[in-house]
C-alpha atoms as a PDB file:
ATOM      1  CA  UNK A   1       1.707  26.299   2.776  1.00  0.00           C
ATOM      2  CA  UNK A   2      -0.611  24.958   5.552  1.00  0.00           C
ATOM      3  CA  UNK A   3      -4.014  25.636   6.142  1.00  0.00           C
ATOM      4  CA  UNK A   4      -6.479  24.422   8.965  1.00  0.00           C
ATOM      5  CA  UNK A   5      -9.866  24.542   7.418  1.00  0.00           C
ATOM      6  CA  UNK A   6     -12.315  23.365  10.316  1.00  0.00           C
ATOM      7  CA  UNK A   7     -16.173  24.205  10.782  1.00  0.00           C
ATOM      8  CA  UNK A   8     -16.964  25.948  13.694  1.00  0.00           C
ATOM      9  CA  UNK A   9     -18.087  23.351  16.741  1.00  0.00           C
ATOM     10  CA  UNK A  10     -17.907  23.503  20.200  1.00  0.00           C
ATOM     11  CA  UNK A  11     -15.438  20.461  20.200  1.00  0.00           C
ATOM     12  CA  UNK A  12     -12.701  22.530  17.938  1.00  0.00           C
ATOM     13  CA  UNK A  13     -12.831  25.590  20.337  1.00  0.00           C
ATOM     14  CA  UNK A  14     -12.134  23.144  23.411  1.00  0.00           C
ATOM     15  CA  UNK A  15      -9.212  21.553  22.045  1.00  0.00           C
ATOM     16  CA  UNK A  16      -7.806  24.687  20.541  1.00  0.00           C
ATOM     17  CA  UNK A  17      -7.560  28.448  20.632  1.00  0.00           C
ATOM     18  CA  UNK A  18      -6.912  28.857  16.862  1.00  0.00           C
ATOM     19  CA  UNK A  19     -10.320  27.828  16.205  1.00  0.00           C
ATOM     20  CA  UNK A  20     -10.519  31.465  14.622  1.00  0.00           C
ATOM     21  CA  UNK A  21      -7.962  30.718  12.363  1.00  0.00           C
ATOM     22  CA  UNK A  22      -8.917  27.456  11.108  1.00  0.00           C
ATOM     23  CA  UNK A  23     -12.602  28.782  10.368  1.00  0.00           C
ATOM     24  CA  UNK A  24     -10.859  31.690   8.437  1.00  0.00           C
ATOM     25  CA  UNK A  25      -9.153  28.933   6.369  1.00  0.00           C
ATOM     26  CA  UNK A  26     -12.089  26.963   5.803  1.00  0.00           C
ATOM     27  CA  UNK A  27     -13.953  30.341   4.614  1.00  0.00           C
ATOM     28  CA  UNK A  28     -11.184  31.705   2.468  1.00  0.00           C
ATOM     29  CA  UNK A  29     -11.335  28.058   0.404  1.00  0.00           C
ATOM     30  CA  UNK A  30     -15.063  28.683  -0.207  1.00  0.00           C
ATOM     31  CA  UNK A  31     -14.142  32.552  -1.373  1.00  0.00           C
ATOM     32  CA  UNK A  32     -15.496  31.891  -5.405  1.00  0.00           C
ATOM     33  CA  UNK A  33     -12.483  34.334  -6.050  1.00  0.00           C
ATOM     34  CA  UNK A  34     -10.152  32.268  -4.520  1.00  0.00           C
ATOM     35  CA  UNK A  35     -11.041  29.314  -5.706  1.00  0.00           C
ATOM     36  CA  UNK A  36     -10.674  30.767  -9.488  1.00  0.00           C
ATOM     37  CA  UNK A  37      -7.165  31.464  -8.867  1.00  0.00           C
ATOM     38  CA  UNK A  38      -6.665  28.242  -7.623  1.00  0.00           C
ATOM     39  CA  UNK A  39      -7.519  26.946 -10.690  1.00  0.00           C
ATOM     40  CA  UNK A  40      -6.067  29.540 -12.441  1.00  0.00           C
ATOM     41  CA  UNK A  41      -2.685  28.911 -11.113  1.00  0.00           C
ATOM     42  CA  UNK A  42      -3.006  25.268 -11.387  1.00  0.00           C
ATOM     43  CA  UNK A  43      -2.540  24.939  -7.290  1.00  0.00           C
ATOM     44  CA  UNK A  44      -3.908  21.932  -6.423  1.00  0.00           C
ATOM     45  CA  UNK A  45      -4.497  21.350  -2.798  1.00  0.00           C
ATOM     46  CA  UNK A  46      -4.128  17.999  -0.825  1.00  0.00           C
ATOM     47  CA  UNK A  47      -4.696  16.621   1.994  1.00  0.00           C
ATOM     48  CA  UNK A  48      -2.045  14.710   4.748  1.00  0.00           C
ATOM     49  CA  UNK A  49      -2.513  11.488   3.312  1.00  0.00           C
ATOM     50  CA  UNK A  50      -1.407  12.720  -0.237  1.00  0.00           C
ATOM     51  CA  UNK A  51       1.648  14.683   1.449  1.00  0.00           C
ATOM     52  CA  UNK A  52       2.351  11.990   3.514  1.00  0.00           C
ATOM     53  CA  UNK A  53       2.261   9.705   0.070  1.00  0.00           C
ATOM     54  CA  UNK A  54       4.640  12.164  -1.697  1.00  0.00           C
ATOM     55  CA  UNK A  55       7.080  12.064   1.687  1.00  0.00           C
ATOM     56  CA  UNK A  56       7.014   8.105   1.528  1.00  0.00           C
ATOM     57  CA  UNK A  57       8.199   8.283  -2.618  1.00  0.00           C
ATOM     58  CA  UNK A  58      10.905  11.065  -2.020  1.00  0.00           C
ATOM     59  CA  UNK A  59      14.826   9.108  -2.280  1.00  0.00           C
ATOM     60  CA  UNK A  60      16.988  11.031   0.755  1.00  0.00           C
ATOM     61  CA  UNK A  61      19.926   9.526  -1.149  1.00  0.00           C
END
């Protein structure tokens, strides 16, 4: 799954229109609820650096 977490600024609604979206994400992640089932689950969420990372390690052979 991808999210889009993003404060709302003035700078993030010029350079896109789902600035709604992204400040949904970034709400939902601060939801107590959802954050317990996160946990819960044992979902752990990274970031592109840790995907890209994981990308880099995986053998296409």
């Amino acid at each position: 799954m991808l999210f889009h977490p993003s404060h709302e600024t003035e700078e993030l609604k010029a350079i896109t229109d789902s600035w709604p979206f992204r400040l949904f994400d970034y709400d939902l992640f601060l939801d107590p609820e959802v954050r317990h089932t996160l946990e819960e689950d044992n979902i752990e969420l990274i970031g592109w650096r840790e995907l890209r990372d994981i990308q880099r390690g995986l053998s296409l052979g």
